[in-house]
Structures are given as structure tokens and as C-alpha cells.
PDB file of N, CA and C in Angstrom:
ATOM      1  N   UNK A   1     108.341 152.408 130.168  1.00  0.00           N
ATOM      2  CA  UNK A   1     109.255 151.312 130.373  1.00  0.00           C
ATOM      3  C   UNK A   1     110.046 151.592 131.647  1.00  0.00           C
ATOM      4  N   UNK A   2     109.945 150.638 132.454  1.00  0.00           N
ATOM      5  CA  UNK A   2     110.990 150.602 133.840  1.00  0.00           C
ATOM      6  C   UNK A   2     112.306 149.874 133.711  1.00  0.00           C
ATOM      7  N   UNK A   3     113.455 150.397 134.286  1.00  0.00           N
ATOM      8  CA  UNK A   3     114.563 149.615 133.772  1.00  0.00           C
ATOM      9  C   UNK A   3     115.210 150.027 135.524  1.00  0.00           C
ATOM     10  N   UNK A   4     115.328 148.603 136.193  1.00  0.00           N
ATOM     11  CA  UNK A   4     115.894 149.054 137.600  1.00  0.00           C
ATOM     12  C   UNK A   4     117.357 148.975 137.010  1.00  0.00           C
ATOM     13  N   UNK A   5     118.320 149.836 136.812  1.00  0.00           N
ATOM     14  CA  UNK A   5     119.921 150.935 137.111  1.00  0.00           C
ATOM     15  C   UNK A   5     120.828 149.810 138.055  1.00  0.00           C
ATOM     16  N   UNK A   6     121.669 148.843 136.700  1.00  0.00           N
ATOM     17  CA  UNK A   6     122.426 148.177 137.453  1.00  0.00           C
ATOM     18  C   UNK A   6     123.825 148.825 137.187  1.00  0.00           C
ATOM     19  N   UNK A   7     123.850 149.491 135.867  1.00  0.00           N
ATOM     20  CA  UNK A   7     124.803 150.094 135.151  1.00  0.00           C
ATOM     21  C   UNK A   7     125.239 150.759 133.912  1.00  0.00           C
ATOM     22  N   UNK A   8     125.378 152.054 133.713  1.00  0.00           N
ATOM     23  CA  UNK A   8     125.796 152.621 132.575  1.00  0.00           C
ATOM     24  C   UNK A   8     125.352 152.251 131.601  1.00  0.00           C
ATOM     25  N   UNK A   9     126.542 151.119 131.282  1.00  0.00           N
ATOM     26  CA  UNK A   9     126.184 150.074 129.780  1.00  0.00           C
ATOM     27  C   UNK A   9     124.720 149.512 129.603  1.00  0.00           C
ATOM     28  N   UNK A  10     124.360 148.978 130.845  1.00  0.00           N
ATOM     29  CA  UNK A  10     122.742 148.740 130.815  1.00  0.00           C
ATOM     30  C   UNK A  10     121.852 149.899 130.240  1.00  0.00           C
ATOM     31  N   UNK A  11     122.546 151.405 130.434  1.00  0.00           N
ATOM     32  CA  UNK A  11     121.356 151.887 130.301  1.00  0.00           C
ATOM     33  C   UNK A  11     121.476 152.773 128.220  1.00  0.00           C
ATOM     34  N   UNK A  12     123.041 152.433 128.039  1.00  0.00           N
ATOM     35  CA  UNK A  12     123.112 152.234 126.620  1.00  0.00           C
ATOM     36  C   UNK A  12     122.167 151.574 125.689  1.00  0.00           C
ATOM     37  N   UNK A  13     122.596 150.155 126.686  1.00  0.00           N
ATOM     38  CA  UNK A  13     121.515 149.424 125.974  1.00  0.00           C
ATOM     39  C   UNK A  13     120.197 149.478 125.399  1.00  0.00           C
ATOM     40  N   UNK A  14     119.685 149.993 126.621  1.00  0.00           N
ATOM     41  CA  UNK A  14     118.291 150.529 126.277  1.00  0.00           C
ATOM     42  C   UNK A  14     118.353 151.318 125.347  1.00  0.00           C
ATOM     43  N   UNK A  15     118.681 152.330 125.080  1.00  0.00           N
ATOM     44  CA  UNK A  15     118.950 153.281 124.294  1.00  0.00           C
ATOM     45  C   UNK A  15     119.541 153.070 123.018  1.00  0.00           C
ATOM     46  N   UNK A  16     120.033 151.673 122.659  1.00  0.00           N
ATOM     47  CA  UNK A  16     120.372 151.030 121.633  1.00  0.00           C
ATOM     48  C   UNK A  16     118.991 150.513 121.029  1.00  0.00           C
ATOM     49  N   UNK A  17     118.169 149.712 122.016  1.00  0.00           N
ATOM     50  CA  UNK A  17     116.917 149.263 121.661  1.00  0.00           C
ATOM     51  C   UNK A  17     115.915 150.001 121.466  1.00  0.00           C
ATOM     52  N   UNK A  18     116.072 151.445 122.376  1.00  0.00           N
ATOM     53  CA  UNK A  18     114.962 152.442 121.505  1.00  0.00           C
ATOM     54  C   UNK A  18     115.222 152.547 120.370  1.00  0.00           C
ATOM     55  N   UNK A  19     116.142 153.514 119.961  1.00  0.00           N
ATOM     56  CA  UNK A  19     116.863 153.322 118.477  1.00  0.00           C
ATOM     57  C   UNK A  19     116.232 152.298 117.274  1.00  0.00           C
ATOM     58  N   UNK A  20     116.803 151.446 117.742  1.00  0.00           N
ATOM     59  CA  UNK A  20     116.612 149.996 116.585  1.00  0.00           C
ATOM     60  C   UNK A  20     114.583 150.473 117.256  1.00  0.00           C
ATOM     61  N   UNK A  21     114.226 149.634 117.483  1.00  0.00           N
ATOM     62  CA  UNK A  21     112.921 149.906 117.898  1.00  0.00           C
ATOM     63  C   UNK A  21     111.919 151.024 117.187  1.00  0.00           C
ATOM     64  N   UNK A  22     112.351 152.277 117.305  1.00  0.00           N
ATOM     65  CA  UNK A  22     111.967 153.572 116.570  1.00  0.00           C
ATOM     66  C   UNK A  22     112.415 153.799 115.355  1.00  0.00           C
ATOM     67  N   UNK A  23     113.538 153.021 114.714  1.00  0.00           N
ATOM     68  CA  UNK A  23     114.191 153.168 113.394  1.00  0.00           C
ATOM     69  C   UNK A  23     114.555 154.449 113.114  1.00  0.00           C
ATOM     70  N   UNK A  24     115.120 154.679 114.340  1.00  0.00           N
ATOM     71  CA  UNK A  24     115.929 155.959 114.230  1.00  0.00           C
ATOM     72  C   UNK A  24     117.822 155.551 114.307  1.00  0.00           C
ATOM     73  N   UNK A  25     118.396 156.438 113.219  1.00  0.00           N
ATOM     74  CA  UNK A  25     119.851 156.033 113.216  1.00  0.00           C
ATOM     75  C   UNK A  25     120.874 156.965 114.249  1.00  0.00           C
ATOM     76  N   UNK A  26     121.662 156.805 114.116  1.00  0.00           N
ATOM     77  CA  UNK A  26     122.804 157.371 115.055  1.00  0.00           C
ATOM     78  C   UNK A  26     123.023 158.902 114.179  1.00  0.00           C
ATOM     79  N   UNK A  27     122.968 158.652 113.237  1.00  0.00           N
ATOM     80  CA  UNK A  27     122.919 160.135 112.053  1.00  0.00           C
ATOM     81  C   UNK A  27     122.378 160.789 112.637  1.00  0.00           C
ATOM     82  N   UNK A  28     120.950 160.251 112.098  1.00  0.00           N
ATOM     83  CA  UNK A  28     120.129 161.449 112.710  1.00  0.00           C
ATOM     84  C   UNK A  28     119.879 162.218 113.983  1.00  0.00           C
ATOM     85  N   UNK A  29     120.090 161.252 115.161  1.00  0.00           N
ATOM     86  CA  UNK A  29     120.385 161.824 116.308  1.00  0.00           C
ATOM     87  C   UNK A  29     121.700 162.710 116.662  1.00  0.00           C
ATOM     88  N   UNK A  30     122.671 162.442 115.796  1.00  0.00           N
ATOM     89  CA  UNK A  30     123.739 163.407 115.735  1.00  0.00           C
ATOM     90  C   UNK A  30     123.275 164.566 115.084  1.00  0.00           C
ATOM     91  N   UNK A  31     122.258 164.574 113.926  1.00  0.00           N
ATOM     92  CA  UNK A  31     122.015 165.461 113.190  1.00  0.00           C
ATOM     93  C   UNK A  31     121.621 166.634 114.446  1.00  0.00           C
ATOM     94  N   UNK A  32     120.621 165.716 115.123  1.00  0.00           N
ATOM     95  CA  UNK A  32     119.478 166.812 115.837  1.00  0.00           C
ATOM     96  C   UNK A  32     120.397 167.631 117.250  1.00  0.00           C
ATOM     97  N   UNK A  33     121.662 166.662 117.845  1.00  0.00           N
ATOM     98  CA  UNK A  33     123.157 167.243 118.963  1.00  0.00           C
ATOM     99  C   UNK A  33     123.771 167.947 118.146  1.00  0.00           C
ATOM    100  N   UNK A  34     123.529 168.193 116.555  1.00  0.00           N
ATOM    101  CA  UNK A  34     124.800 169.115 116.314  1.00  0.00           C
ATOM    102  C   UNK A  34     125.932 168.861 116.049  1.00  0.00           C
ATOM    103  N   UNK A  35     126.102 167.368 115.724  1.00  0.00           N
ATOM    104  CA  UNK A  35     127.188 167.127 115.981  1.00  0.00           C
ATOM    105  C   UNK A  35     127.714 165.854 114.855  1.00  0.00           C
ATOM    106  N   UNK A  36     128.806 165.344 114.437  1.00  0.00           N
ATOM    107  CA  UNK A  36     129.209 164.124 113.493  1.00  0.00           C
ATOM    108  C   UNK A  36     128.736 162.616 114.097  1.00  0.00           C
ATOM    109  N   UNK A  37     128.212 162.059 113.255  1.00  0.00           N
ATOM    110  CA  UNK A  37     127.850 160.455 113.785  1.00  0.00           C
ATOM    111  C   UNK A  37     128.573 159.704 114.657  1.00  0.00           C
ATOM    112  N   UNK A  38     130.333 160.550 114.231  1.00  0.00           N
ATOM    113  CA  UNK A  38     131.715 159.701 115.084  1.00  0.00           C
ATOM    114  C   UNK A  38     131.159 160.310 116.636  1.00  0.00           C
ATOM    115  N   UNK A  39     130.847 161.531 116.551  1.00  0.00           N
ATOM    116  CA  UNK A  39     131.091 162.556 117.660  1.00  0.00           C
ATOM    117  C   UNK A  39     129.885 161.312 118.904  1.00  0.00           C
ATOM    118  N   UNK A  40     128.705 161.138 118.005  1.00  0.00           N
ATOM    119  CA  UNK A  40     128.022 160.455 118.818  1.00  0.00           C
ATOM    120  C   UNK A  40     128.285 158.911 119.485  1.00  0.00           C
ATOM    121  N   UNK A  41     129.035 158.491 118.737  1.00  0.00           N
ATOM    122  CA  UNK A  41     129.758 157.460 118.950  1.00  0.00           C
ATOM    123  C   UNK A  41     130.493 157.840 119.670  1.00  0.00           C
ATOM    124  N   UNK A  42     131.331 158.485 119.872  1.00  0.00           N
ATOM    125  CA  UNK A  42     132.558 158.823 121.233  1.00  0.00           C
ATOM    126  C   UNK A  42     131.668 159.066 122.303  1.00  0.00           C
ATOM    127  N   UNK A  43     130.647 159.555 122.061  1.00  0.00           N
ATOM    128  CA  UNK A  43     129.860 160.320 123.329  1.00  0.00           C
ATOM    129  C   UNK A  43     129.293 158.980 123.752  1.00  0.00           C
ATOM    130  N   UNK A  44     128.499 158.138 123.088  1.00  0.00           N
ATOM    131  CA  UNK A  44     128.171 156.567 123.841  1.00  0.00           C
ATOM    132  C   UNK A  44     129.233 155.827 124.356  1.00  0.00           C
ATOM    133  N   UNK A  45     130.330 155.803 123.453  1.00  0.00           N
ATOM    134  CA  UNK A  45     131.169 155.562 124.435  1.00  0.00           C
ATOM    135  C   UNK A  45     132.210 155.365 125.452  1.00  0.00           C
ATOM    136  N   UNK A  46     131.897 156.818 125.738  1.00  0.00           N
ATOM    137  CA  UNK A  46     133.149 157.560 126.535  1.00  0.00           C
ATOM    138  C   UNK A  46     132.658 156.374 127.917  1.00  0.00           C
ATOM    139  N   UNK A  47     134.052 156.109 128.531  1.00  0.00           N
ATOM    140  CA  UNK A  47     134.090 155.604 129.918  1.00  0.00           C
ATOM    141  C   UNK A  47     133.356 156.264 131.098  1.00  0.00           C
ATOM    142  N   UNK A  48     132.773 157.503 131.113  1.00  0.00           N
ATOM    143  CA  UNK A  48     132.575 158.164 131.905  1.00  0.00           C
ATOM    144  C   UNK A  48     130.682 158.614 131.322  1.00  0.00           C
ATOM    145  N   UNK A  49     130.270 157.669 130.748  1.00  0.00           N
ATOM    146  CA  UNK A  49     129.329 157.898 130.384  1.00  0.00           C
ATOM    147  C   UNK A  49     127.747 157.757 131.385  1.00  0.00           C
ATOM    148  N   UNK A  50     127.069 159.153 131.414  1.00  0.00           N
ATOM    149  CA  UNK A  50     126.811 159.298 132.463  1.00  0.00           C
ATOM    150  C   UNK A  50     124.617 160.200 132.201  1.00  0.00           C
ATOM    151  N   UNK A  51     124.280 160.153 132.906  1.00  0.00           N
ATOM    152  CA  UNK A  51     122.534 160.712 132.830  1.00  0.00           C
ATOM    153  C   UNK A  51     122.445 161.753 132.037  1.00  0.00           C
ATOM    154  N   UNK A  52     123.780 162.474 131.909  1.00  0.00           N
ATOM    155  CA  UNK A  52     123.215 163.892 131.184  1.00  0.00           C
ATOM    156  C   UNK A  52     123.637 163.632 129.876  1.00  0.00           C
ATOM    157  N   UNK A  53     124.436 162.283 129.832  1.00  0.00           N
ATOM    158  CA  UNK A  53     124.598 161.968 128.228  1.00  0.00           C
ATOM    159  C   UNK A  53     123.591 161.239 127.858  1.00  0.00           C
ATOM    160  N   UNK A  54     123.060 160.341 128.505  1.00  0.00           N
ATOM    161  CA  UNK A  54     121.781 159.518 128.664  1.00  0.00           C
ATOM    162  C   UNK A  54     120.869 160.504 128.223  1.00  0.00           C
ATOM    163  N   UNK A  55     120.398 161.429 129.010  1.00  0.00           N
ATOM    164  CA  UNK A  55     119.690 162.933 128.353  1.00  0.00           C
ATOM    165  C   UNK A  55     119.269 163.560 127.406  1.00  0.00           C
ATOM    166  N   UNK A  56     120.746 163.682 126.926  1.00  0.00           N
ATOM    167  CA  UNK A  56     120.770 164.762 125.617  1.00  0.00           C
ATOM    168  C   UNK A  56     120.415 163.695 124.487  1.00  0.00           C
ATOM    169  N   UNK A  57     120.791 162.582 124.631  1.00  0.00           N
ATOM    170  CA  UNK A  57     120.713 161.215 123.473  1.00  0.00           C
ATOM    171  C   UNK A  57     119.021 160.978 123.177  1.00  0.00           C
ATOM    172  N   UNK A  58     118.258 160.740 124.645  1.00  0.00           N
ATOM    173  CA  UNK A  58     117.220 160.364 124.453  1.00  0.00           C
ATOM    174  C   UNK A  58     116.622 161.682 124.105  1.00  0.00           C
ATOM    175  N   UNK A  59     116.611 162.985 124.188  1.00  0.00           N
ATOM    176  CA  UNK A  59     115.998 163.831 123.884  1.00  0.00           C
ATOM    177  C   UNK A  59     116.005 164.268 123.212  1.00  0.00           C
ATOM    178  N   UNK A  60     117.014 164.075 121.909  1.00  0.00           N
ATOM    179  CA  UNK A  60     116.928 163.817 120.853  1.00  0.00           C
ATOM    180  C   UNK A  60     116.446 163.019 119.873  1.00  0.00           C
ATOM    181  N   UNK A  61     115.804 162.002 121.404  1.00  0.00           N
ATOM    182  CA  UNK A  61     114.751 160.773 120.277  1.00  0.00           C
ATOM    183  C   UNK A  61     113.702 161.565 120.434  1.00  0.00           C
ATOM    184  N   UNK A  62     113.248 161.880 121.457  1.00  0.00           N
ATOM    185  CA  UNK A  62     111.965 162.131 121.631  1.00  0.00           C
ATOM    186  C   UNK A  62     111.503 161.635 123.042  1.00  0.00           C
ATOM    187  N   UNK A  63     112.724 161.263 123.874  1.00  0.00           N
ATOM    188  CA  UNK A  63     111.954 160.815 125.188  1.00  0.00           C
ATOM    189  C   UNK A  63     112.577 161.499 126.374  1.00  0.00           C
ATOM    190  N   UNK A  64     112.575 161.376 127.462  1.00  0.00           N
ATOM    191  CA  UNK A  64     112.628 162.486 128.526  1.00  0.00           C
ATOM    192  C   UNK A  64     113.222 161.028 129.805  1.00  0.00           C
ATOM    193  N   UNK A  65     114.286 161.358 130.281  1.00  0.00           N
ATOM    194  CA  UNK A  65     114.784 160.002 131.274  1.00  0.00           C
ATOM    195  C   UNK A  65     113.934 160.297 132.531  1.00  0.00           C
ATOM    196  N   UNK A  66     113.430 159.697 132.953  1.00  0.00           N
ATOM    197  CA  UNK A  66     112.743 159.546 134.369  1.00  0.00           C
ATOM    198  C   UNK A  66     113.746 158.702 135.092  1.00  0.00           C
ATOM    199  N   UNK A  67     113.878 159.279 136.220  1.00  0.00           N
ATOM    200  CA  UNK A  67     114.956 158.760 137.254  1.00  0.00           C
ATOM    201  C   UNK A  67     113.741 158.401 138.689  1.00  0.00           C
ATOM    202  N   UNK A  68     113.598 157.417 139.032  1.00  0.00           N
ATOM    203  CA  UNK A  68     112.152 157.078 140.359  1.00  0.00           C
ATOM    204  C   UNK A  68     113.505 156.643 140.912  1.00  0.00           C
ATOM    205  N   UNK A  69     112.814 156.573 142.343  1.00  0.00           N
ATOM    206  CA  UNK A  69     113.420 155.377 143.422  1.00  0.00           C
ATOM    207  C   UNK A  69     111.956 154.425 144.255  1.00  0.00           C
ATOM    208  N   UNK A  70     112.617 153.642 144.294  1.00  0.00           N
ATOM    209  CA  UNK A  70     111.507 152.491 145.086  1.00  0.00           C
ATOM    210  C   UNK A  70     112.254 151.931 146.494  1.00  0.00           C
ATOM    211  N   UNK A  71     111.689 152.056 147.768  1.00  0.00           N
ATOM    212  CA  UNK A  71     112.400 151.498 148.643  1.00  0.00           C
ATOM    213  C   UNK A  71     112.688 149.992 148.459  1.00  0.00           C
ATOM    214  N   UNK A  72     113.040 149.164 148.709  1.00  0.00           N
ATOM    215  CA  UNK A  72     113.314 147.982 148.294  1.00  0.00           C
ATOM    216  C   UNK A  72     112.809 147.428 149.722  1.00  0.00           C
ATOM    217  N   UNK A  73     112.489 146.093 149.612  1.00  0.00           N
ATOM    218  CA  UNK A  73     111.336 145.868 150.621  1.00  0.00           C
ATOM    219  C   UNK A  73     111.642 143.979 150.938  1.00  0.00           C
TER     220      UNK A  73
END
């Protein structure tokens, strides 16, 4: 999946829709960070939310963030 990076929240999103998508809960991905369901919730959405939280979230689904660039043309 390609998602051209307009912003943060955009890329929550996605990560909301893997989730729902994979029928994986916020639990369990807290389960697998170590951490309380709230904890993961603060961590989505801290203001300062950023690739290496993007990261640790998806790699706890099971996916790995690919960051490309494309010259724009």
C-alpha cells in the first residue's frame, strides 16, 4: 500500500484501518509494546506523534513502515 505523507493524522489513519482491517485490537498491540491499552492511546495521540511511533505500532502488527521518495514531475 502507498500512502503519499500529507500528515501525521493521515498516517494514524492508516494505521487505524490496518487495525480494523486485520481485526487486531488496541489491547493486543499494547499487549505485544508492553504496555496498558490507555498507554497506547496516549502514544496515538500524543501531539508530537511521529515515524518511530508509527514504527513501534505497526511492528507490532506485523508490518515494517517503508518511507520512498518520488521526484514529483
Amino acid at each position: 500500500m502507498n500512502i503519499i505523507y500529507k500528515s501525521n493524522d493521515q498516517i494514524l489513519t492508516e494505521i487505524k484501518k490496518l487495525m480494523i482491517e486485520n481485526k487486531i485490537t488496541q489491547r493486543t498491540i499494547a499487549n505485544k509494546l508492553g504496555i496498558k491499552p490507555q498507554g497506547l492511546t496516549k502514544l496515538m495521540n500524543k501531539k508530537n506523534f511521529g515515524f518511530e511511533d508509527a514504527q513501534k505500532i505497526l511492528s507490532a502488527m506485523g508490518y515494517d513502515l517503508i518511507i520512498d521518495f518520488q521526484k514529483i514531475e
